[in-house]
N, C-alpha and C. Protein backbone atom coordinates (compact mmCIF):
# COMPACT_ATOMS: atom_id res chain seq x y z
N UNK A 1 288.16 -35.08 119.01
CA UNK A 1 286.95 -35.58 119.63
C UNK A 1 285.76 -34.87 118.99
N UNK A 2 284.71 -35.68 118.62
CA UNK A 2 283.39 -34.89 118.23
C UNK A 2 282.28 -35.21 118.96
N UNK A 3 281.85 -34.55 119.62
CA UNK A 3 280.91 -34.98 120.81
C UNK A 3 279.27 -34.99 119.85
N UNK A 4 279.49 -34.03 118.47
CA UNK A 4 277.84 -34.55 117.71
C UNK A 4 278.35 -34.71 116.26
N UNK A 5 278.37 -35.48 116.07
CA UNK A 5 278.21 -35.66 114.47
C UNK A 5 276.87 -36.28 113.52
N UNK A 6 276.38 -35.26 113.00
CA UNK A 6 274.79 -35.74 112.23
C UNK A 6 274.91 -35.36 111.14
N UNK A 7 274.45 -35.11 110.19
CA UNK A 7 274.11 -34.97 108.83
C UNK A 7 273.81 -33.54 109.14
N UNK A 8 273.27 -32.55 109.54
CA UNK A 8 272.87 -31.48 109.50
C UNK A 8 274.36 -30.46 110.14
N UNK A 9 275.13 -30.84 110.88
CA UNK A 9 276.33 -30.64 111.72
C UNK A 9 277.05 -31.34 112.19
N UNK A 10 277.85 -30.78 112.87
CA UNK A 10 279.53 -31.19 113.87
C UNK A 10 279.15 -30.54 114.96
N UNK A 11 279.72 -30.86 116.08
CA UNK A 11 279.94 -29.65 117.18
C UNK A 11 281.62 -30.36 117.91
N UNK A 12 282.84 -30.43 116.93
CA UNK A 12 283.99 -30.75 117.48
C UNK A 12 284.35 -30.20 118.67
N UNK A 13 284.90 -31.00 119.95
CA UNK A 13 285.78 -30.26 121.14
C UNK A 13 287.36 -30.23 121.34
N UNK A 14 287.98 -29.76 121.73
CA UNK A 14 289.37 -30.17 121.58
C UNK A 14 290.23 -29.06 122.93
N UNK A 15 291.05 -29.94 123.30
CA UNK A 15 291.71 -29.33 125.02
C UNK A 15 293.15 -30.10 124.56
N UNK A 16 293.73 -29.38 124.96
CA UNK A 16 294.89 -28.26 125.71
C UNK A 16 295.41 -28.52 126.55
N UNK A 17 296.85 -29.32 127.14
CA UNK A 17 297.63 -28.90 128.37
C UNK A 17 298.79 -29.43 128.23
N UNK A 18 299.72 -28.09 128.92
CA UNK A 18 301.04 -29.02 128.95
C UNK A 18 301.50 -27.90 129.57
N UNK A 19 302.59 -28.38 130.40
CA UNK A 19 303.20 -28.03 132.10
C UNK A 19 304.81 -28.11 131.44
N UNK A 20 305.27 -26.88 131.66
CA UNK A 20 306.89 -26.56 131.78
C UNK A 20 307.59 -26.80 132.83
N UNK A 21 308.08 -27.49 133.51
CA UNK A 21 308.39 -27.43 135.14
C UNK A 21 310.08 -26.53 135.10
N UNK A 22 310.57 -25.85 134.16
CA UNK A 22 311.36 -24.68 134.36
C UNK A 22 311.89 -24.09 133.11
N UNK A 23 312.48 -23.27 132.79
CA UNK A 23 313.16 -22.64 131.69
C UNK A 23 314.89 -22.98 131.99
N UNK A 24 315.43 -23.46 130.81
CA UNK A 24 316.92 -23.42 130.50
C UNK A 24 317.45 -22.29 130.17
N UNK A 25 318.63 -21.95 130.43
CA UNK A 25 319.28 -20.73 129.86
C UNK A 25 320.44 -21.69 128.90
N UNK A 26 321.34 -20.52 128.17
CA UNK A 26 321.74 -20.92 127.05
C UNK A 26 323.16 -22.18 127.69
N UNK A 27 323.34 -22.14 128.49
CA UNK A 27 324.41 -23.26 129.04
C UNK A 27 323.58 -24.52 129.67
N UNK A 28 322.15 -24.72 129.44
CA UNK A 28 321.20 -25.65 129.42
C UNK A 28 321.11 -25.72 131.34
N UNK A 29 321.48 -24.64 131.86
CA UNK A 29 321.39 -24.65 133.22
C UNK A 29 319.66 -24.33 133.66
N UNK A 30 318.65 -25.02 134.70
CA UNK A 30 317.28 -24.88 134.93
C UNK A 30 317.62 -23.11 135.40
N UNK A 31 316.90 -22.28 134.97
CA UNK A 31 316.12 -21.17 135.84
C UNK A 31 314.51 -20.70 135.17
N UNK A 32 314.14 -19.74 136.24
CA UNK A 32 312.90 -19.14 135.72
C UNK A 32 311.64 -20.35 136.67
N UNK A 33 310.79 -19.58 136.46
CA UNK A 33 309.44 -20.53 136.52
C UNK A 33 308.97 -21.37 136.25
N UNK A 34 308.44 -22.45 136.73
CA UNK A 34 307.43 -23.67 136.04
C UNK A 34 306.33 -22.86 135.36
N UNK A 35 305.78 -23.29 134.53
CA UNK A 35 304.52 -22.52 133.78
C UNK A 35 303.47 -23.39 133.27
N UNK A 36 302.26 -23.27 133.50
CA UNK A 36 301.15 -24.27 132.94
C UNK A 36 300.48 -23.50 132.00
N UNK A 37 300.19 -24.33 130.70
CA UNK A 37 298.82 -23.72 130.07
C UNK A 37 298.03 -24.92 129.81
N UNK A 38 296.89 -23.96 129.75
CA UNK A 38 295.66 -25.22 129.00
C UNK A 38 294.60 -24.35 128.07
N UNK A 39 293.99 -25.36 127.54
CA UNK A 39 293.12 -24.49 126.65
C UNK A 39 291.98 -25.52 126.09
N UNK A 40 290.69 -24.61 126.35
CA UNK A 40 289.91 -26.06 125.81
C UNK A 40 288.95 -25.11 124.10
N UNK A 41 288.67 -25.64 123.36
CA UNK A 41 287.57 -24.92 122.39
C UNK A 41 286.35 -26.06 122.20
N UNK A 42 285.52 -25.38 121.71
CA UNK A 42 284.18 -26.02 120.82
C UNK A 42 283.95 -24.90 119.91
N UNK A 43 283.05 -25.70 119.06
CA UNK A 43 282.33 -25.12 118.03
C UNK A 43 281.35 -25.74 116.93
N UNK A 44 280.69 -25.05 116.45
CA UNK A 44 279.27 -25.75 115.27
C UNK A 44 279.95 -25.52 114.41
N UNK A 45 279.47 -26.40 113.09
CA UNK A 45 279.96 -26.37 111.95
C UNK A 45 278.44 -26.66 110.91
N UNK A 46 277.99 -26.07 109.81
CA UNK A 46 276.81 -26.58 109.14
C UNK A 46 277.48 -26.09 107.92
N UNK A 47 276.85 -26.53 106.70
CA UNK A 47 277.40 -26.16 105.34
C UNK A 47 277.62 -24.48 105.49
N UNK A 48 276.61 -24.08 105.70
CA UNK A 48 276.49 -22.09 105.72
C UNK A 48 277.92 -21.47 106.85
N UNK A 49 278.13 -22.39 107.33
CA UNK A 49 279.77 -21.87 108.26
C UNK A 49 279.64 -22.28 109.40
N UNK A 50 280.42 -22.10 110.34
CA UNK A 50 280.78 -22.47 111.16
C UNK A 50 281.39 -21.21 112.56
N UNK A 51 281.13 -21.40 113.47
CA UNK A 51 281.45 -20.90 115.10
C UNK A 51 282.12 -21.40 115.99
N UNK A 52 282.99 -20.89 116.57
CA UNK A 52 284.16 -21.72 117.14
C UNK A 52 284.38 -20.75 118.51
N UNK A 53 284.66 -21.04 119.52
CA UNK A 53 285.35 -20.43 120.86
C UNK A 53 285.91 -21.04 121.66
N UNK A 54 286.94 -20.70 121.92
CA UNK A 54 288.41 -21.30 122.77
C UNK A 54 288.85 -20.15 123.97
N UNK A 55 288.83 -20.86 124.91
CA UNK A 55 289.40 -20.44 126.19
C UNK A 55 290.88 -20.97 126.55
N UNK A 56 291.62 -19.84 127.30
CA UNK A 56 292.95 -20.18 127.32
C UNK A 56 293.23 -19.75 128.38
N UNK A 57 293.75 -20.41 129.47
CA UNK A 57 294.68 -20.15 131.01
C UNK A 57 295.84 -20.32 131.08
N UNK A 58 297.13 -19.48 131.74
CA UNK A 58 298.29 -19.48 131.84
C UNK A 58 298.54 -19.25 132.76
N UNK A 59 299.28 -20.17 133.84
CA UNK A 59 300.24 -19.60 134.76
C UNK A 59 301.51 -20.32 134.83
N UNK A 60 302.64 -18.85 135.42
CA UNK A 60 303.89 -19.05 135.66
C UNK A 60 304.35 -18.27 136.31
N UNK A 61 304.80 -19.10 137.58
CA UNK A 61 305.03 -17.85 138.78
C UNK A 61 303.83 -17.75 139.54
N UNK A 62 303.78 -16.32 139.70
CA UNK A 62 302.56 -15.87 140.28
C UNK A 62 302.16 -14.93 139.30
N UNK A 63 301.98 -15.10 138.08
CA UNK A 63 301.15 -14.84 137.33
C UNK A 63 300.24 -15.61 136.89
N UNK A 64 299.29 -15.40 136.40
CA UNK A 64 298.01 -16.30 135.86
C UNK A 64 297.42 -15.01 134.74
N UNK A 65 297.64 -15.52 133.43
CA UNK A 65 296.79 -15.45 132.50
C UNK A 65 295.69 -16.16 131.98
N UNK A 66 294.70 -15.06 131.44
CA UNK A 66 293.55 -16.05 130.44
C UNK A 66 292.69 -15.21 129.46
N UNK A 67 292.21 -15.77 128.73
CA UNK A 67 291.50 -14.99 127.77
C UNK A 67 290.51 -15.73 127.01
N UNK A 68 289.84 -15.60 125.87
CA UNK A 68 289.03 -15.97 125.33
C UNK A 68 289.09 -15.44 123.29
N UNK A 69 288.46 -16.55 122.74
CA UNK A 69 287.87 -15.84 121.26
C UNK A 69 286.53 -16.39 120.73
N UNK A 70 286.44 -15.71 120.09
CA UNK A 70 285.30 -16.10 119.48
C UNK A 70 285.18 -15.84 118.09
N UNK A 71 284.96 -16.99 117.20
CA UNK A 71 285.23 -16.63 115.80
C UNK A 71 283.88 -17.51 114.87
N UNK A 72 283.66 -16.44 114.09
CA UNK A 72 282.21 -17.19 113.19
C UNK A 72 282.69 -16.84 111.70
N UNK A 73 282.52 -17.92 111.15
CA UNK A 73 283.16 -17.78 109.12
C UNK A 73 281.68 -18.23 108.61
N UNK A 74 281.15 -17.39 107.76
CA UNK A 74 279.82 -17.64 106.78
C UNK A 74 280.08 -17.85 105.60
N UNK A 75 279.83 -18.92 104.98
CA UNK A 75 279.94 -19.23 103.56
C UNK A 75 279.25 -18.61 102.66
N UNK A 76 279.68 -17.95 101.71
CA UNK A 76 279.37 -16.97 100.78
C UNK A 76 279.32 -17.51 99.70
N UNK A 77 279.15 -19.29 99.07
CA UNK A 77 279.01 -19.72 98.09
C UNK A 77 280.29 -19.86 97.40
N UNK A 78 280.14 -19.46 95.91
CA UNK A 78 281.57 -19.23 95.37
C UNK A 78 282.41 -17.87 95.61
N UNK A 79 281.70 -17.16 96.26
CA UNK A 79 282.24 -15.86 96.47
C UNK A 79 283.69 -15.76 97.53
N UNK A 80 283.36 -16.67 98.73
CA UNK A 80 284.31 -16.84 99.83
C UNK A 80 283.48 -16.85 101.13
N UNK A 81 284.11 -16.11 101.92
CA UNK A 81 283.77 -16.12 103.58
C UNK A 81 283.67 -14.76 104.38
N UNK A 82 282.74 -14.68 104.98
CA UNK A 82 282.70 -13.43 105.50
C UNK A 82 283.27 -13.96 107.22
N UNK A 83 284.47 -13.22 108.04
CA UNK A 83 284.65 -13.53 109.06
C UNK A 83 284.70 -12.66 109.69
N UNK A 84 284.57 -13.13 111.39
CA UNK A 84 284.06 -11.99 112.38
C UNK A 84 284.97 -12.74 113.61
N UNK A 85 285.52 -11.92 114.32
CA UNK A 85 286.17 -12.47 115.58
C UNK A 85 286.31 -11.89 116.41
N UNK A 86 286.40 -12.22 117.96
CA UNK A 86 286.39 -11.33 118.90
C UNK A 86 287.67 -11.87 119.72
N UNK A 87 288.43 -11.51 120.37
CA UNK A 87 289.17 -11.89 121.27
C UNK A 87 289.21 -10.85 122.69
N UNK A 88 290.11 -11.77 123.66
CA UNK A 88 289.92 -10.90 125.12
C UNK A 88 290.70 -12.15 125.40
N UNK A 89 292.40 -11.09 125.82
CA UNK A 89 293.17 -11.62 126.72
C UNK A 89 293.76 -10.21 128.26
N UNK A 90 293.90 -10.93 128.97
CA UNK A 90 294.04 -10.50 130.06
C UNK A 90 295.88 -11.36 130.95
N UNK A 91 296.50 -10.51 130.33
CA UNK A 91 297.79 -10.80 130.53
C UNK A 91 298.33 -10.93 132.46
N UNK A 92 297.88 -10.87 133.45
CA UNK A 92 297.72 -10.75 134.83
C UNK A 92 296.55 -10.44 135.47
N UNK A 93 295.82 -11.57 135.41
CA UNK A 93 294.62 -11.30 136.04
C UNK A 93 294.31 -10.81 137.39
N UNK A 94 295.50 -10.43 138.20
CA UNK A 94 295.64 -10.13 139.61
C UNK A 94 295.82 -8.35 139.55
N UNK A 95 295.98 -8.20 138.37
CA UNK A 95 296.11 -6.77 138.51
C UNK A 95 294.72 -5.80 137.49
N UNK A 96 294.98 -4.54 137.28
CA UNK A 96 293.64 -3.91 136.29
C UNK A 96 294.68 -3.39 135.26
N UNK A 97 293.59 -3.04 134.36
CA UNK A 97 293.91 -2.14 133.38
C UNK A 97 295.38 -3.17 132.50
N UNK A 98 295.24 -4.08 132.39
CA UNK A 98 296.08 -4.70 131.35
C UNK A 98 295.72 -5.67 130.49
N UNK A 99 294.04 -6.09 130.66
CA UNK A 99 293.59 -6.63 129.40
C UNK A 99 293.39 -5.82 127.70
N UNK A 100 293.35 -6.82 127.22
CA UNK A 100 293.09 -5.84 125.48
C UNK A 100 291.97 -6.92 125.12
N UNK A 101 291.64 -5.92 124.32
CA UNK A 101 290.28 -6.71 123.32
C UNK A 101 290.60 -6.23 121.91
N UNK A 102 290.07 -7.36 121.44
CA UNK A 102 290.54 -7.05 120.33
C UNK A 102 288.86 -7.39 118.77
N UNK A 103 288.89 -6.84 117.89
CA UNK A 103 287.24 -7.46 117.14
C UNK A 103 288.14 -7.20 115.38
N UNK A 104 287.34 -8.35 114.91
CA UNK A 104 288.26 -8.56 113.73
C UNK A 104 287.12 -9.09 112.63
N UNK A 105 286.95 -7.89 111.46
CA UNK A 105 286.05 -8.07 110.40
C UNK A 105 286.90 -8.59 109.30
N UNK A 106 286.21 -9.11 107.92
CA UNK A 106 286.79 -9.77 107.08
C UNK A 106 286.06 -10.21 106.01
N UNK A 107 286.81 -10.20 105.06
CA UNK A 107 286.11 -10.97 103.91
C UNK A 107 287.28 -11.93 103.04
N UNK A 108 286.99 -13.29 102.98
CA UNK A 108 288.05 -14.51 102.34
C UNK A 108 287.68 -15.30 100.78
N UNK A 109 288.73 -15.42 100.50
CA UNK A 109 287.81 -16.02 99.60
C UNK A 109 289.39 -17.69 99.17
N UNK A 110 289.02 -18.79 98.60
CA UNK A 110 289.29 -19.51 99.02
C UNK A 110 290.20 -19.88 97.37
N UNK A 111 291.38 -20.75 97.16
CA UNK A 111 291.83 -20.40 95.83
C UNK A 111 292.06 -22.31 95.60
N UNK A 112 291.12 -23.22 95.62
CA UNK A 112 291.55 -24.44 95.59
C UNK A 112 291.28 -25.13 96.97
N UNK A 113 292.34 -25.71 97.32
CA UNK A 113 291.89 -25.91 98.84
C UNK A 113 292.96 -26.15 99.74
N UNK A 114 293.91 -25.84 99.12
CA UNK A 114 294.98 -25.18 99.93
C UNK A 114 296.02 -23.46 99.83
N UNK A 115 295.03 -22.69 98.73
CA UNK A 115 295.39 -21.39 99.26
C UNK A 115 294.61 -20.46 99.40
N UNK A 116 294.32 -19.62 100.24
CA UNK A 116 293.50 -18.39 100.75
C UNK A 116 294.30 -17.07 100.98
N UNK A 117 292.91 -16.28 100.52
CA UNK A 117 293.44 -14.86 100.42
C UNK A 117 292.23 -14.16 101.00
N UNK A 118 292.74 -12.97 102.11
CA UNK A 118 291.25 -12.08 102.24
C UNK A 118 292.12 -10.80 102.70
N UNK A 119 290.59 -10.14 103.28
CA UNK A 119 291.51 -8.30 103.53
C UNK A 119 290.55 -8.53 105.04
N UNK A 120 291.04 -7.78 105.95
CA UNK A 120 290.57 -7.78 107.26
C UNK A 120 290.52 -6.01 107.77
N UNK A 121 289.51 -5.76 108.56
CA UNK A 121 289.73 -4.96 109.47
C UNK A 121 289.56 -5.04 110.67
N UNK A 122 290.96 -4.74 111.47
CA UNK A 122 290.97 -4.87 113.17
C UNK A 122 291.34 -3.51 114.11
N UNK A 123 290.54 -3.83 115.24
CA UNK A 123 290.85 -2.60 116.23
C UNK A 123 291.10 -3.26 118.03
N UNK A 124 291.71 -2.68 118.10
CA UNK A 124 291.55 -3.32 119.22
C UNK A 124 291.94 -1.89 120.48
N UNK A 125 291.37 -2.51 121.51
CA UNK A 125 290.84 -1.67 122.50
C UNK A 125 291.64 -2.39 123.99
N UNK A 126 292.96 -1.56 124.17
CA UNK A 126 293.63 -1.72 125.26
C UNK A 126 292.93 -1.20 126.69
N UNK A 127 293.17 -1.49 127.77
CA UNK A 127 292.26 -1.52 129.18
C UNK A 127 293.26 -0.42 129.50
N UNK A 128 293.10 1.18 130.46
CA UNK A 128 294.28 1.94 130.99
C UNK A 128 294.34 2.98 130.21
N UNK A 129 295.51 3.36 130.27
CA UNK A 129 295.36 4.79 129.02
C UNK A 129 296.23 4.23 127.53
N UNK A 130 296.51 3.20 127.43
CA UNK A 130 297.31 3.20 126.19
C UNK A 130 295.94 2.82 125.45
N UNK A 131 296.64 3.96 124.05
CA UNK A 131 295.40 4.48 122.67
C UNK A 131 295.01 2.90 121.68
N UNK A 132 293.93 3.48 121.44
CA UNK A 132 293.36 2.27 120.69
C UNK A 132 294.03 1.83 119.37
N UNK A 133 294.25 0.57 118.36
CA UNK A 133 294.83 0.83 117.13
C UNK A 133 293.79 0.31 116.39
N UNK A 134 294.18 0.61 115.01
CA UNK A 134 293.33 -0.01 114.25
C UNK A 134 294.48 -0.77 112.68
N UNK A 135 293.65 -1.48 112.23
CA UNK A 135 294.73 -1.83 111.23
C UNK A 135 293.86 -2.57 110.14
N UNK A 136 294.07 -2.16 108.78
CA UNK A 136 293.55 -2.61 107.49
C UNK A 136 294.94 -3.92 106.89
N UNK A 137 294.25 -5.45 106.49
CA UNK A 137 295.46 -5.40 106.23
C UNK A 137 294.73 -6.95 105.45
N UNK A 138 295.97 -7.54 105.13
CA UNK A 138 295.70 -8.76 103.69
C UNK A 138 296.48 -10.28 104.52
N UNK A 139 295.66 -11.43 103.94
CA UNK A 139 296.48 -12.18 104.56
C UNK A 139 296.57 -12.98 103.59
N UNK A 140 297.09 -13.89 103.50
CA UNK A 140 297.21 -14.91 102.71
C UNK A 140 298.01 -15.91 103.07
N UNK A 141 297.69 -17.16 102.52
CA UNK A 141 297.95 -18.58 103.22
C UNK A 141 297.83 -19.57 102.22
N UNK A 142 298.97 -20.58 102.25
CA UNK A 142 299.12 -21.29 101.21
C UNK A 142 299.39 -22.61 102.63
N UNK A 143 299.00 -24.14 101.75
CA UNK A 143 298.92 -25.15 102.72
C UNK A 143 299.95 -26.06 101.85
N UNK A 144 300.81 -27.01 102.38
CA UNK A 144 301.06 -28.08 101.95
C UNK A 144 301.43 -29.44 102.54
């Protein structure tokens, strides 16, 4: 769905849902929980890059998860992409101290138009006493 499409931008929307009504075990017998998720995003798009954020809810049982991201890619010409992301999930929202956040720097650069390569740095910041991490690291992605 694209709720703006003009010559100057996009602003695409796109949602999310689908309902488990139980878990099988390995003799295909029902146990466990029904579980729902949904998830809706938007985001801008202009030649110079693009911004995107998606929300996500989970429940199963009497748990209920949700979280959020937020991600912006700047076009760097022929050079590649500079990316930035934020996330925040909250694994039991009925309780404290068990969300994480997470923030994610980057630089991409693009090899054709179906393979990419960049280097990232991430940290992320657990809720409680468990220690923060951090991590330097490479990704790469090939499409076909």
């Amino acid at each position: 769905m694209n709720a703006l499409n003009a010559s100057k931008g996009s602003l695409p929307v796109s949602a999310f849902v689908s309902y488990d009504p139980t878990d099988f075990n390995a003799n295909g017998e029902p146990e466990g929980d029904t579980s729902f998720t949904y998830a809706v995003g938007t985001g801008y798009k202009v030649d110079a890059g693009h911004v995107w954020a998606e929300y996500i809810g989970r429940s199963k049982g009497e748990t209920t998860s949700s979280g959020y991201t937020v991600n912006a890619v700047g076009h760097l010409g022929g050079l590649g992409q500079v990316v930035l992301r934020y996330d925040s999930w909250d694994a039991n929202t009925s309780t404290e101290d068990d969300s994480e956040n997470s923030a994610l720097a980057g630089l991409a650069h693009n090899y054709g138009n179906k393979v990419s390569m960049g280097v990232f740095y991430e940290h992320t910041l657990p809720q409680g006493n468990a220690a923060p991490s951090q991590s330097v690291f490479v990704r790469m992605q090939a499409g076909f």
